[in-house]
C-alpha atoms as a PDB file:
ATOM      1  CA  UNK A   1       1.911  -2.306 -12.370  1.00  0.00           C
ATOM      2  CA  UNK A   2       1.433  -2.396  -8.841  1.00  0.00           C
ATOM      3  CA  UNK A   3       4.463   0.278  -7.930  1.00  0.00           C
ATOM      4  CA  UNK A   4       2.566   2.322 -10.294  1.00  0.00           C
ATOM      5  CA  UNK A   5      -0.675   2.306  -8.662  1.00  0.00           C
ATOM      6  CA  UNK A   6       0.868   3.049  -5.446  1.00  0.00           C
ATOM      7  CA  UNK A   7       2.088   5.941  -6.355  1.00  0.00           C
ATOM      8  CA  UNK A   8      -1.153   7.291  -8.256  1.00  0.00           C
ATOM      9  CA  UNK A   9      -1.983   6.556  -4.737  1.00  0.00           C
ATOM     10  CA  UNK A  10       0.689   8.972  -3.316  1.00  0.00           C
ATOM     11  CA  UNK A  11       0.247  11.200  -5.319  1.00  0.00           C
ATOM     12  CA  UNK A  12      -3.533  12.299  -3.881  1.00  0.00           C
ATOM     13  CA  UNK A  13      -1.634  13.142  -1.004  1.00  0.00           C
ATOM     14  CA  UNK A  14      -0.975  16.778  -2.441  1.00  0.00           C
ATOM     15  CA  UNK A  15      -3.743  18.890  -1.650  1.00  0.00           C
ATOM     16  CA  UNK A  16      -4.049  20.155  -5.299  1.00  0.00           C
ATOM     17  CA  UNK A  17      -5.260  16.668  -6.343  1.00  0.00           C
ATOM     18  CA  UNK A  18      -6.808  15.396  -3.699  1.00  0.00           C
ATOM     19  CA  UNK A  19     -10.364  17.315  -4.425  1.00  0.00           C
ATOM     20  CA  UNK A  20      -9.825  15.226  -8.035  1.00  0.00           C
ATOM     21  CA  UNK A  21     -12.151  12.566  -6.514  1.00  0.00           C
ATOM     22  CA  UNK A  22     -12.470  10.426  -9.861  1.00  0.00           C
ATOM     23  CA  UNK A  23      -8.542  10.177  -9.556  1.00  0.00           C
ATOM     24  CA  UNK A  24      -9.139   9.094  -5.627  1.00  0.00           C
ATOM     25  CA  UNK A  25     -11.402   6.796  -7.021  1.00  0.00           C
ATOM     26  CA  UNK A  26      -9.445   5.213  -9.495  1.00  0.00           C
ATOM     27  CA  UNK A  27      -6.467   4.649  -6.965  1.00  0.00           C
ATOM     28  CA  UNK A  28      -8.454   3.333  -4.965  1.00  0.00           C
ATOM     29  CA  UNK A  29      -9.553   0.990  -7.190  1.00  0.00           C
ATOM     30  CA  UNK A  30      -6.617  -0.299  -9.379  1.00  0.00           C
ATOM     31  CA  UNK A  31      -5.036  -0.975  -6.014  1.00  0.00           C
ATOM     32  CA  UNK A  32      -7.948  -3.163  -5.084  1.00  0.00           C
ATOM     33  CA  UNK A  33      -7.342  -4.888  -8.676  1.00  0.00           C
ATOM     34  CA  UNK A  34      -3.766  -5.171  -8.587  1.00  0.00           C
ATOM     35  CA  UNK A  35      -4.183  -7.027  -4.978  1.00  0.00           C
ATOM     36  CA  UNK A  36      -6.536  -9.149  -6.240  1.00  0.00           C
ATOM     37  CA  UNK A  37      -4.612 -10.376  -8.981  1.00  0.00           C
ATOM     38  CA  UNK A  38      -1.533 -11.104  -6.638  1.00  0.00           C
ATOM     39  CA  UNK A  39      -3.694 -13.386  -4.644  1.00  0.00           C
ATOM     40  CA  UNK A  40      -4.512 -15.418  -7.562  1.00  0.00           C
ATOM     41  CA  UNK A  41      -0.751 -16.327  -7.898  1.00  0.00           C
ATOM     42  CA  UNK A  42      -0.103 -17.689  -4.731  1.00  0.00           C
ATOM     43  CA  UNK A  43      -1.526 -20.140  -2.628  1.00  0.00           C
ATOM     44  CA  UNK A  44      -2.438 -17.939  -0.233  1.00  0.00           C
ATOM     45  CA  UNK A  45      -2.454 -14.097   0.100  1.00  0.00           C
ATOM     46  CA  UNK A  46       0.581 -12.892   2.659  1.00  0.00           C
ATOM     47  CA  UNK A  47      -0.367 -11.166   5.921  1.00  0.00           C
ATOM     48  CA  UNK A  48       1.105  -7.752   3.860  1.00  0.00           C
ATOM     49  CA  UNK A  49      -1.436  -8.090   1.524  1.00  0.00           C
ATOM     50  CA  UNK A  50      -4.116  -8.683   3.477  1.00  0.00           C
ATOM     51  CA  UNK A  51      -3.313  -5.563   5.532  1.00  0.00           C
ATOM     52  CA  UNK A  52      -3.103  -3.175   2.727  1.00  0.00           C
ATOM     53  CA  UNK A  53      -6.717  -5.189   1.078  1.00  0.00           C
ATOM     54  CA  UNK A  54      -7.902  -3.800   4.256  1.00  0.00           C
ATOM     55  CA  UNK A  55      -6.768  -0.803   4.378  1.00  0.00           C
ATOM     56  CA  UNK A  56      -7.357  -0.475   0.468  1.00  0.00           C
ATOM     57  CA  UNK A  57     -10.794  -1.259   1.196  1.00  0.00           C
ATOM     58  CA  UNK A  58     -11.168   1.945   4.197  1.00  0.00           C
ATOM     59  CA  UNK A  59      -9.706   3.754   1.900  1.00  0.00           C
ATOM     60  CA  UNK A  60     -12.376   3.352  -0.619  1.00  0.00           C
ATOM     61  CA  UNK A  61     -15.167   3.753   1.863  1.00  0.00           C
ATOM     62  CA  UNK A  62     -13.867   7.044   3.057  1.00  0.00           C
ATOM     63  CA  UNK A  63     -13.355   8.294  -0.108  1.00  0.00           C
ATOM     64  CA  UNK A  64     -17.604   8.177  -0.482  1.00  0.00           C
ATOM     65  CA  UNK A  65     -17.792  10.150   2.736  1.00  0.00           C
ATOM     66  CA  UNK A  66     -19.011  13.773   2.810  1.00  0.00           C
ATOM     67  CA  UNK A  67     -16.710  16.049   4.334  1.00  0.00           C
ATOM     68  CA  UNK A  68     -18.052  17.367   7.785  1.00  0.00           C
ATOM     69  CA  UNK A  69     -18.999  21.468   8.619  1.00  0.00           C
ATOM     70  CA  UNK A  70     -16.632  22.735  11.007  1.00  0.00           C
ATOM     71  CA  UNK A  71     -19.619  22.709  13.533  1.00  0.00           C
ATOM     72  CA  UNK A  72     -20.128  19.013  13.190  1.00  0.00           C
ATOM     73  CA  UNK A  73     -16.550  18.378  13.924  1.00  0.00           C
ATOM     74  CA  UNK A  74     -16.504  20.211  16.667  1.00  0.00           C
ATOM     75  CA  UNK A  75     -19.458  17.789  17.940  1.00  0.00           C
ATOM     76  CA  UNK A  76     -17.612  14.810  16.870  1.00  0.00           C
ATOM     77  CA  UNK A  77     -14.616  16.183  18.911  1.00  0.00           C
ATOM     78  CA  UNK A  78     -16.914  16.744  22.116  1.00  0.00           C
ATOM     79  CA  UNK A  79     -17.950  12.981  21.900  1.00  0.00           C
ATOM     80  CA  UNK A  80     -14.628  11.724  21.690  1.00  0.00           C
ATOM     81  CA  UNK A  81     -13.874  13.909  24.342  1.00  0.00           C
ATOM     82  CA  UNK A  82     -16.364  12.783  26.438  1.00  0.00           C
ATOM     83  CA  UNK A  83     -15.875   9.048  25.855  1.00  0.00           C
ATOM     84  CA  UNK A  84     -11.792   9.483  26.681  1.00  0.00           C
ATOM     85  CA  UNK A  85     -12.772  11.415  29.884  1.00  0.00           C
ATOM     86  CA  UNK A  86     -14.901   8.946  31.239  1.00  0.00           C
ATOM     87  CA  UNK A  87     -12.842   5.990  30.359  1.00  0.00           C
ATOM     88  CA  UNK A  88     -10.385   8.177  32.487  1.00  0.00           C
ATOM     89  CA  UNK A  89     -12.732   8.226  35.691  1.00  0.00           C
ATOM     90  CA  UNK A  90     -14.120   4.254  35.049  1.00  0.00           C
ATOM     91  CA  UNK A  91     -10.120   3.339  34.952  1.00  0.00           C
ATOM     92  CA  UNK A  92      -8.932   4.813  37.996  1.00  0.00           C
ATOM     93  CA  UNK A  93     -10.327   2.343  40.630  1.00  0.00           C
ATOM     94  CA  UNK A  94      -9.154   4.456  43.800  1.00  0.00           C
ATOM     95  CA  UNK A  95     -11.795   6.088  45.791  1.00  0.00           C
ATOM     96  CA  UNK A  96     -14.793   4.608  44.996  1.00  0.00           C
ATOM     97  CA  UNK A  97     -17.399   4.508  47.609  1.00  0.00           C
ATOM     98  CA  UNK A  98     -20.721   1.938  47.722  1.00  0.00           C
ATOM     99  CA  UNK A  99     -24.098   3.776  47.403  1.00  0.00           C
ATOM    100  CA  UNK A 100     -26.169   0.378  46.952  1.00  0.00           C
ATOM    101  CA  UNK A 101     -26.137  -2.819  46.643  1.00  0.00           C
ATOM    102  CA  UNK A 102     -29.361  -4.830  45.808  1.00  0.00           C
ATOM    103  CA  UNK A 103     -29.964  -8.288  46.422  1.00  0.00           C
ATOM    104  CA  UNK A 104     -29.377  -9.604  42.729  1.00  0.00           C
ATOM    105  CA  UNK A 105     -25.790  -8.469  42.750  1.00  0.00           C
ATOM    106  CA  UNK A 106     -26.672  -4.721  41.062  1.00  0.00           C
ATOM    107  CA  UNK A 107     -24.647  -2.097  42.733  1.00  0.00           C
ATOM    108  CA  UNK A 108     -23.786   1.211  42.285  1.00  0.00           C
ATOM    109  CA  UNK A 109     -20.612   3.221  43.624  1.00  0.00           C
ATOM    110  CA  UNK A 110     -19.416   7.302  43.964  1.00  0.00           C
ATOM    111  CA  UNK A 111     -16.721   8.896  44.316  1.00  0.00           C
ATOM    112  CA  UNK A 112     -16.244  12.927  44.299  1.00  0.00           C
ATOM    113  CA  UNK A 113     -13.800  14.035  41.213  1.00  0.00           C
ATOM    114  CA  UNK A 114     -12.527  17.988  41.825  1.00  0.00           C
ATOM    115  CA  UNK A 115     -13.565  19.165  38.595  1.00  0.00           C
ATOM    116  CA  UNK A 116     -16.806  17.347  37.850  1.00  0.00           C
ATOM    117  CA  UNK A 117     -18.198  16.640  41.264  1.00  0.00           C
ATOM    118  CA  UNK A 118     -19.632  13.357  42.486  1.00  0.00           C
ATOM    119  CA  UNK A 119     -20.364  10.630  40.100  1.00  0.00           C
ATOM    120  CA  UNK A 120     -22.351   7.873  40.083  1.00  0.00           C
ATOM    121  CA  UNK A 121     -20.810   4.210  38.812  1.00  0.00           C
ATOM    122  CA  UNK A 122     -23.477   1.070  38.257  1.00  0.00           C
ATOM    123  CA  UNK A 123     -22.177  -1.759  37.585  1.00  0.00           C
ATOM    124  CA  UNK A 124     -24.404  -5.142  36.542  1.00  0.00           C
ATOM    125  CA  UNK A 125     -25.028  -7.789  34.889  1.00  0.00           C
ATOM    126  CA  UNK A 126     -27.891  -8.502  32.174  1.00  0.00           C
ATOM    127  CA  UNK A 127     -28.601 -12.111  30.961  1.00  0.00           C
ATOM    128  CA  UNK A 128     -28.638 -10.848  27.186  1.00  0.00           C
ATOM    129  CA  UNK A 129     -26.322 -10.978  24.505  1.00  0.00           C
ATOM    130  CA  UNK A 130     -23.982  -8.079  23.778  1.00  0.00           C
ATOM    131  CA  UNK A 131     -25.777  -7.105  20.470  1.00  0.00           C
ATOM    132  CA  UNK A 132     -29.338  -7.231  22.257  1.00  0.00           C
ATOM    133  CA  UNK A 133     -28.198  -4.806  24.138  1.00  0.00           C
ATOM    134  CA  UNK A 134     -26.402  -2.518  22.263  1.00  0.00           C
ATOM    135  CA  UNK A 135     -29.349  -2.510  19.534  1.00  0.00           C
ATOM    136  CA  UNK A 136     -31.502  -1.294  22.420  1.00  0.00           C
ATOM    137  CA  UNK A 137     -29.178   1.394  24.040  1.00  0.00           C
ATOM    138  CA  UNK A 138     -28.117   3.216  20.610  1.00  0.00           C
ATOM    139  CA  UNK A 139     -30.336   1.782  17.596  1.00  0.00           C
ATOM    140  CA  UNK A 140     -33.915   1.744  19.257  1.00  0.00           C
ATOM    141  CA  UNK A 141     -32.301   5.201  21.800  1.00  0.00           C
ATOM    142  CA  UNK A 142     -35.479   7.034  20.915  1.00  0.00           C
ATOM    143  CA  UNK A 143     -37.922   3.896  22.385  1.00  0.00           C
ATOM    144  CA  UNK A 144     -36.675   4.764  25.470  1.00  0.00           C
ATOM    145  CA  UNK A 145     -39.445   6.029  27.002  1.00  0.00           C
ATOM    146  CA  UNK A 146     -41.420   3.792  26.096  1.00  0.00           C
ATOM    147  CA  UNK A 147     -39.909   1.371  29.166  1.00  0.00           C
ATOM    148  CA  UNK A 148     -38.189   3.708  30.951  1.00  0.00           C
ATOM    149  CA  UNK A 149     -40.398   5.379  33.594  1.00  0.00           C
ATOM    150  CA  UNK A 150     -38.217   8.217  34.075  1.00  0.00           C
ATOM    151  CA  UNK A 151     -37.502   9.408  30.862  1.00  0.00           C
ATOM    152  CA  UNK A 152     -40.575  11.234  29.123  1.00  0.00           C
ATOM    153  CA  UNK A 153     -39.022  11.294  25.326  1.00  0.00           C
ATOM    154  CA  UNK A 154     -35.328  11.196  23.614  1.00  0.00           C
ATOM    155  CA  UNK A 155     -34.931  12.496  19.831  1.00  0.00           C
ATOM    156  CA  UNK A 156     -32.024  12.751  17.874  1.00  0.00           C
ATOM    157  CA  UNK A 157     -32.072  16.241  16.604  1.00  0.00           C
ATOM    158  CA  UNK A 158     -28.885  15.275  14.358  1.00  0.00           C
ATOM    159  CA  UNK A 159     -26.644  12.172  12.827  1.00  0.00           C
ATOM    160  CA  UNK A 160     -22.950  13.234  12.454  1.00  0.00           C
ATOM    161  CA  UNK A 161     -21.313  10.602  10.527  1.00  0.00           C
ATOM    162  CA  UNK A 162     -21.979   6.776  12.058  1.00  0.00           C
ATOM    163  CA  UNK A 163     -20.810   7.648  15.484  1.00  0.00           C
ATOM    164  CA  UNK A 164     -21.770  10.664  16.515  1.00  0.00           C
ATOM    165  CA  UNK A 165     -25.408  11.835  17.346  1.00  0.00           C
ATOM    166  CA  UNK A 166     -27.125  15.219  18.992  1.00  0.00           C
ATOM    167  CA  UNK A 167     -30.263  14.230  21.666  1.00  0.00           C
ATOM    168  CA  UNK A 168     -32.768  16.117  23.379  1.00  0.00           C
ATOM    169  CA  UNK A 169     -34.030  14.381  26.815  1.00  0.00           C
ATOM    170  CA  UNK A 170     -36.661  14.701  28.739  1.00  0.00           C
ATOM    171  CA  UNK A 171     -36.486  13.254  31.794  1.00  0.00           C
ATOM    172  CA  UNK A 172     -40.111  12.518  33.984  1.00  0.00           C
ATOM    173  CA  UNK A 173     -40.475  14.421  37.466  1.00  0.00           C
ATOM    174  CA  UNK A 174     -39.644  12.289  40.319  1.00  0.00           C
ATOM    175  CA  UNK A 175     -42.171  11.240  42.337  1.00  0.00           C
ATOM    176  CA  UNK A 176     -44.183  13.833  44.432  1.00  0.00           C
ATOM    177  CA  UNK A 177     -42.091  15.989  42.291  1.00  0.00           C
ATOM    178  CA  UNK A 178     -39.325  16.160  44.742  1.00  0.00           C
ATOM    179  CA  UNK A 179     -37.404  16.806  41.336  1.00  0.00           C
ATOM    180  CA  UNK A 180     -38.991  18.550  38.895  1.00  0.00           C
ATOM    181  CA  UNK A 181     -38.752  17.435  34.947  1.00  0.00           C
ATOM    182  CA  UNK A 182     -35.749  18.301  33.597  1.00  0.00           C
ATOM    183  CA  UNK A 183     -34.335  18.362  29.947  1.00  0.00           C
ATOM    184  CA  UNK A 184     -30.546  17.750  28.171  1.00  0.00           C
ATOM    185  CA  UNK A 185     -29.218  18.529  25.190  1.00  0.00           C
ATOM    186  CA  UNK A 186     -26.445  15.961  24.138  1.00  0.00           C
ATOM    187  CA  UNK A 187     -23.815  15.193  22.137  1.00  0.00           C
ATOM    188  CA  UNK A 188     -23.526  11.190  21.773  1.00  0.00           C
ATOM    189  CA  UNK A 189     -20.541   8.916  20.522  1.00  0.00           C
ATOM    190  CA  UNK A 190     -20.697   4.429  20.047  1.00  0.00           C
ATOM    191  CA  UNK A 191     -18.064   2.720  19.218  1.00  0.00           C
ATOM    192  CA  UNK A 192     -17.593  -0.664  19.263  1.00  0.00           C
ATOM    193  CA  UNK A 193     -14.178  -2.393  19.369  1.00  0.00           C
ATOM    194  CA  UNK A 194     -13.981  -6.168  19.292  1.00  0.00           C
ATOM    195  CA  UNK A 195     -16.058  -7.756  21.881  1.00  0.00           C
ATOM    196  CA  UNK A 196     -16.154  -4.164  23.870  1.00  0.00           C
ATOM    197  CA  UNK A 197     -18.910  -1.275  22.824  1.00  0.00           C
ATOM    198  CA  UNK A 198     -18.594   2.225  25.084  1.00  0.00           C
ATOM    199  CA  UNK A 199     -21.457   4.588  24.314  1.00  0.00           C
ATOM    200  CA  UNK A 200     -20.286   8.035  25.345  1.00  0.00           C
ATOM    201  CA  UNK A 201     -21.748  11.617  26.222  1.00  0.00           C
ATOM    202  CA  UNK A 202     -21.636  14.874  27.619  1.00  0.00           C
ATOM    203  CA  UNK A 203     -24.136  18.217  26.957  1.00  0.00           C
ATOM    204  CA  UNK A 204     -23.125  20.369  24.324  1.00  0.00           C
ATOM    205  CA  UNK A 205     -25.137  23.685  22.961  1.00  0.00           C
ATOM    206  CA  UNK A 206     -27.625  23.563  20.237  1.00  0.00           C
ATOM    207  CA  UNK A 207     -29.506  26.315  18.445  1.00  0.00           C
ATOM    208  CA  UNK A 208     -32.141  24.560  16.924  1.00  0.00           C
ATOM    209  CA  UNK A 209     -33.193  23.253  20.795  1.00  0.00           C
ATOM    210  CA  UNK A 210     -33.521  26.155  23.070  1.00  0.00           C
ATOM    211  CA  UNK A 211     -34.476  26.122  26.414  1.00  0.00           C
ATOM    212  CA  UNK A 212     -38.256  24.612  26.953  1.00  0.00           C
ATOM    213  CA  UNK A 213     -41.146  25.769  28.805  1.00  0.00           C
ATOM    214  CA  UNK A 214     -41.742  23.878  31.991  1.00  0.00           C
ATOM    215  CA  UNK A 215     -38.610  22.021  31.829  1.00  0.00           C
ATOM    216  CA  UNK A 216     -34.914  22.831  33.448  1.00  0.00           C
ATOM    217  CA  UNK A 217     -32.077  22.483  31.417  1.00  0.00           C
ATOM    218  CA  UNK A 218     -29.983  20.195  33.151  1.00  0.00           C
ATOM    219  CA  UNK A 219     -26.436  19.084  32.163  1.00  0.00           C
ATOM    220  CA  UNK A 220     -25.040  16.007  32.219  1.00  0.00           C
ATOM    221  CA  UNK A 221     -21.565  14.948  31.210  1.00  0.00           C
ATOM    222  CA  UNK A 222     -19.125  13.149  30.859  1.00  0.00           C
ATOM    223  CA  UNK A 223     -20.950   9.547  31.080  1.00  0.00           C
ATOM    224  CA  UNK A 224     -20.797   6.819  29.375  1.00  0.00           C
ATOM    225  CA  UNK A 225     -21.973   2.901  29.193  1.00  0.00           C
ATOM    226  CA  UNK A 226     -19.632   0.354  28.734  1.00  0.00           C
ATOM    227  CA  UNK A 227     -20.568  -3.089  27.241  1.00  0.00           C
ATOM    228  CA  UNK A 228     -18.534  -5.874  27.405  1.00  0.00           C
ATOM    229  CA  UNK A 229     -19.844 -10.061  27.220  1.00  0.00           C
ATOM    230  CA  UNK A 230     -19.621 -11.488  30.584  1.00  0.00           C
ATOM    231  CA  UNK A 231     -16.043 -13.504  30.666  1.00  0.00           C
ATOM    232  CA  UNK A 232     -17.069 -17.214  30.559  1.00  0.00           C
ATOM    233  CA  UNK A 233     -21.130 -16.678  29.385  1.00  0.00           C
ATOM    234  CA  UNK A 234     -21.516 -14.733  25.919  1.00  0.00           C
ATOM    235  CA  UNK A 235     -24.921 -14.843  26.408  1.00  0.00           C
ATOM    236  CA  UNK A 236     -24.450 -12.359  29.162  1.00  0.00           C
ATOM    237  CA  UNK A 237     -23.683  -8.424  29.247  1.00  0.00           C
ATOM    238  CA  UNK A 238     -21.665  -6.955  32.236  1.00  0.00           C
ATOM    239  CA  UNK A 239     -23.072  -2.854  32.014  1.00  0.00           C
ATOM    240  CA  UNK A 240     -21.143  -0.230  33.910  1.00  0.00           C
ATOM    241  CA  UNK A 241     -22.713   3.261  33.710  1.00  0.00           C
ATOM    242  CA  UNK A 242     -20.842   6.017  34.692  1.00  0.00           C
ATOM    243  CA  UNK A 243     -23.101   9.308  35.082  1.00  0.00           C
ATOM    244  CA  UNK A 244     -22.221  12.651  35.984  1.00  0.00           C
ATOM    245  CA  UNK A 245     -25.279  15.231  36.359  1.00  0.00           C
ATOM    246  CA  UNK A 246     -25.700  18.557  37.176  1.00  0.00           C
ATOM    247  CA  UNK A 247     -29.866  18.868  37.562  1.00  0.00           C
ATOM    248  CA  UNK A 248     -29.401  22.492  38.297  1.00  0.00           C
ATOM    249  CA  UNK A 249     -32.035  24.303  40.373  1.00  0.00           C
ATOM    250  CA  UNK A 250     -32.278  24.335  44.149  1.00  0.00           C
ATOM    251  CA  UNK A 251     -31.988  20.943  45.169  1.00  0.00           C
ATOM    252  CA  UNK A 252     -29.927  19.492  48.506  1.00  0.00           C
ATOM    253  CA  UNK A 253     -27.290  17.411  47.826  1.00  0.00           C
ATOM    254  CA  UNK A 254     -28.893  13.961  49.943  1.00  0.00           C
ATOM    255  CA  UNK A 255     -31.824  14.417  48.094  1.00  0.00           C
ATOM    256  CA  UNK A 256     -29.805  14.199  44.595  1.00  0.00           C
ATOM    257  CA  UNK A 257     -27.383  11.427  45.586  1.00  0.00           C
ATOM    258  CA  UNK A 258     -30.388   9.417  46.354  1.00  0.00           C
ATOM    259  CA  UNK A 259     -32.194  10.299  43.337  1.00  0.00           C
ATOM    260  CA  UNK A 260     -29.584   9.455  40.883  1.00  0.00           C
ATOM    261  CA  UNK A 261     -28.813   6.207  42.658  1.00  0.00           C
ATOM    262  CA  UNK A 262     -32.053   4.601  42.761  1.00  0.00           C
ATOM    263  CA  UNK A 263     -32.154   5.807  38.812  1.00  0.00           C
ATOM    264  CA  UNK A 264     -29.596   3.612  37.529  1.00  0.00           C
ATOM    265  CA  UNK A 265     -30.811   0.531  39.571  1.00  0.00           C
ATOM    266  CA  UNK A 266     -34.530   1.314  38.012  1.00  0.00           C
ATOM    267  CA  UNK A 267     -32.988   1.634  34.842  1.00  0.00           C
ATOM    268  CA  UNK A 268     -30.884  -1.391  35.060  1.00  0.00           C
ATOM    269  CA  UNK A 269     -34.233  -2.774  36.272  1.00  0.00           C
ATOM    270  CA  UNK A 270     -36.188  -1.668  33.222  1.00  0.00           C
ATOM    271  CA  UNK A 271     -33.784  -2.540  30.965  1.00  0.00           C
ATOM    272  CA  UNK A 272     -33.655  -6.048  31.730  1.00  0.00           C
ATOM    273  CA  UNK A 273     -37.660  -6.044  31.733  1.00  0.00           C
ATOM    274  CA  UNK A 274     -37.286  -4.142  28.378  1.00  0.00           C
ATOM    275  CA  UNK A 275     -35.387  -6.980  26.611  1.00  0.00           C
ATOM    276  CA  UNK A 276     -37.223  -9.708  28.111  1.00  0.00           C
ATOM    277  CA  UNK A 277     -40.445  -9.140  26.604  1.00  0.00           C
ATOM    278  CA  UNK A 278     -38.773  -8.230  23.225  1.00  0.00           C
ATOM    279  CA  UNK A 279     -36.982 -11.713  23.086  1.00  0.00           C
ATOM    280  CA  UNK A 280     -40.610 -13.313  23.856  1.00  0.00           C
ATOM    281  CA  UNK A 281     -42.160 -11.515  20.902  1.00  0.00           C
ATOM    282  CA  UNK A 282     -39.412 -12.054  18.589  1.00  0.00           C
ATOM    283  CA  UNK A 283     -39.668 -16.069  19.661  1.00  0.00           C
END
C-alpha cells in the first residue's frame, strides 16, 4: 500500500493535477496513515520515517495555503532580500568603527558600505528571555509607540503569509526639531530558526499609503534585528540591530550620525524599560 500512496503522491507533481486539491488532500493523507501504521509494527519508528512524517505533515499544511498574487510575492521576495543582505553586512566583521559605548556595556558601531552608505550596528544585551522579546519586537510591533519616544505610530497595512508584513512608521521629530518627523513604508520578514530569530526589512512602495502631509518619506533598508539567547544564561537576549537610513531632506551628515546613534541606545534603553514593567504586571 505504501508504494502506492507514494506515487498518488507523485503523481500531483504534473501540473494538470495538481489544482485537483481533494486528490492533494488525499495523498497527503493516506501517506500520513500508511506511516502511522508502520510505526505500530516496530518498536520504534526509523529516523526515515520520521523524516518523511515530517515532511508528510508540511506537506499537508501547505496544501491549506492560499496561493499568493504576484504582488505579494514580490513583497515576500523583498523581505528575504532584505534579511540575506543584511546578514551579509552583520557577517563581514572588517571595518567596523565604534560610535558609542555606554557604561552598561551597550555599544553601537559604523562602518560606510559603497552602495548603501554608512550603517549603524548596536549590539546589547537584555536580561529577558528570547521569546519576551521577540513577542514584543514582531507580535505587539504596533505597541511600539506606546514606549518608544521616538516613534509616533507603526500599523501593518498588510499580512503576507506568516512571515511577511507591510508597515507604515511614523517616527517623532527630534528634539528642537533638529529632525523633522519622518515616515516609512516597509516591507517586514521574522523568521525564527532554532534558538536564533532575525527580523528583517527594507522600504518598499505601496499604493494604498501615499506620501503624508507634514511628514517626509524617509527610507530605510536593509536592517534587521537579530536575536539570539545569551551563550551560558537563557534567560538573557544578546540584540544586534543593524540600521541603514536614508531620512532624506537637507540634513548634515554629523548631525545624522549622531541622531541615529543615540536612537538605538534609547531604544535599547526603552526596550528594556518596556519589558520590565510588562513582566511586573504579568507577576
Amino acid at each position: 500500500m505504501l508504494p502506492a500512496t507514494f506515487k498518488l503522491c507523485a503523481a500531483i507533481s504534473y501540473q494538470h493535477l495538481r489544482n485537483m486539491t481533494g486528490l492533494r488532500r488525499q495523498a497527503a493523507v493516506a501517506i500520513s496513515q500508511e506511516l502511522s501504521k508502520l510505526a505500530c509494527r516496530s518498536t520504534g519508528p526509523s529516523t526515515w520515517i520520521n523524516q518523511v512524517r515530517r515532511r508528510s505533515s508540511l506537506l499537508s499544511s501547505r496544501l491549506e495555503e492560499k496561493p499568493f498574487s504576484e504582488m505579494e510575492m514580490s513583497y515576500i521576495k523583498q523581505g528575504e532580500e532584505a534579511l540575506q543582505k543584511s546578514l551579509s553586512i552583520l557577517g563581514d566583521q572588517d571595518g567596523w568603527k565604534t560610535e558609542t559605548v555606554v557604561d552598561n556595556g551597550d555599544k553601537v558601531l559604523s562602518k560606510v558600505l559603497p552602495d548603501v552608505g554608512k550603517v549603524f550596528r548596536l549590539e546589547v544585551v537584555v536580561d529577558q528571555p528570547l521569546d519576551a522579546v521577540y513577542s514584543e519586537l514582531v507580535d505587539n510591533m504596533e505597541q511600539m509607540g506606546d514606549w518608544n519616544p521616538n516613534v509616533k505610530e507603526v500599523k501593518i497595512l498588510q499580512k503576507i503569509g506568516k512571515d511577511t508584513v507591510i508597515t507604515h512608521e511614523k517616527a517623532a521629530a527630534t528634539p528642537g526639531n533638529i529632525v523633522g518627523p519622518r515616515d516609512f513604508v516597509s516591507v517586514r520578514c521574522s523568521k525564527r530558526r532554532g534558538s536564533n530569530c532575525v527580523l528583517a526589512g527594507m522600504s518598499t512602495k505601496y499604493g494604498a499609503m501615499p506620501e503624508q502631509e507634514g511628514f517626509i518619506r524617509a527610507e530605510n533598508g536593509p536592517t534587521c534585528m537579530i536575536l539570539r539567547p545569551l551563550p551560558g544564561s537563557p534567560s538573557q537576549t544578546k540584540l544586534t540591530w543593524l540600521l541603514s537610513i536614508d531620512l532624506k531632506g537637507w540634513l548634515p551628515k554629523t548631525i545624522i550620525n549622531q541622531v541615529l546613534s543615540q536612537t538605538q541606545v534609547d531604544f535599547a534603553n526603552h526596550l528594556r524599560e518596556r519589558l520590565a514593567r510588562t513582566v511586573a504586571v504579568s507577576c
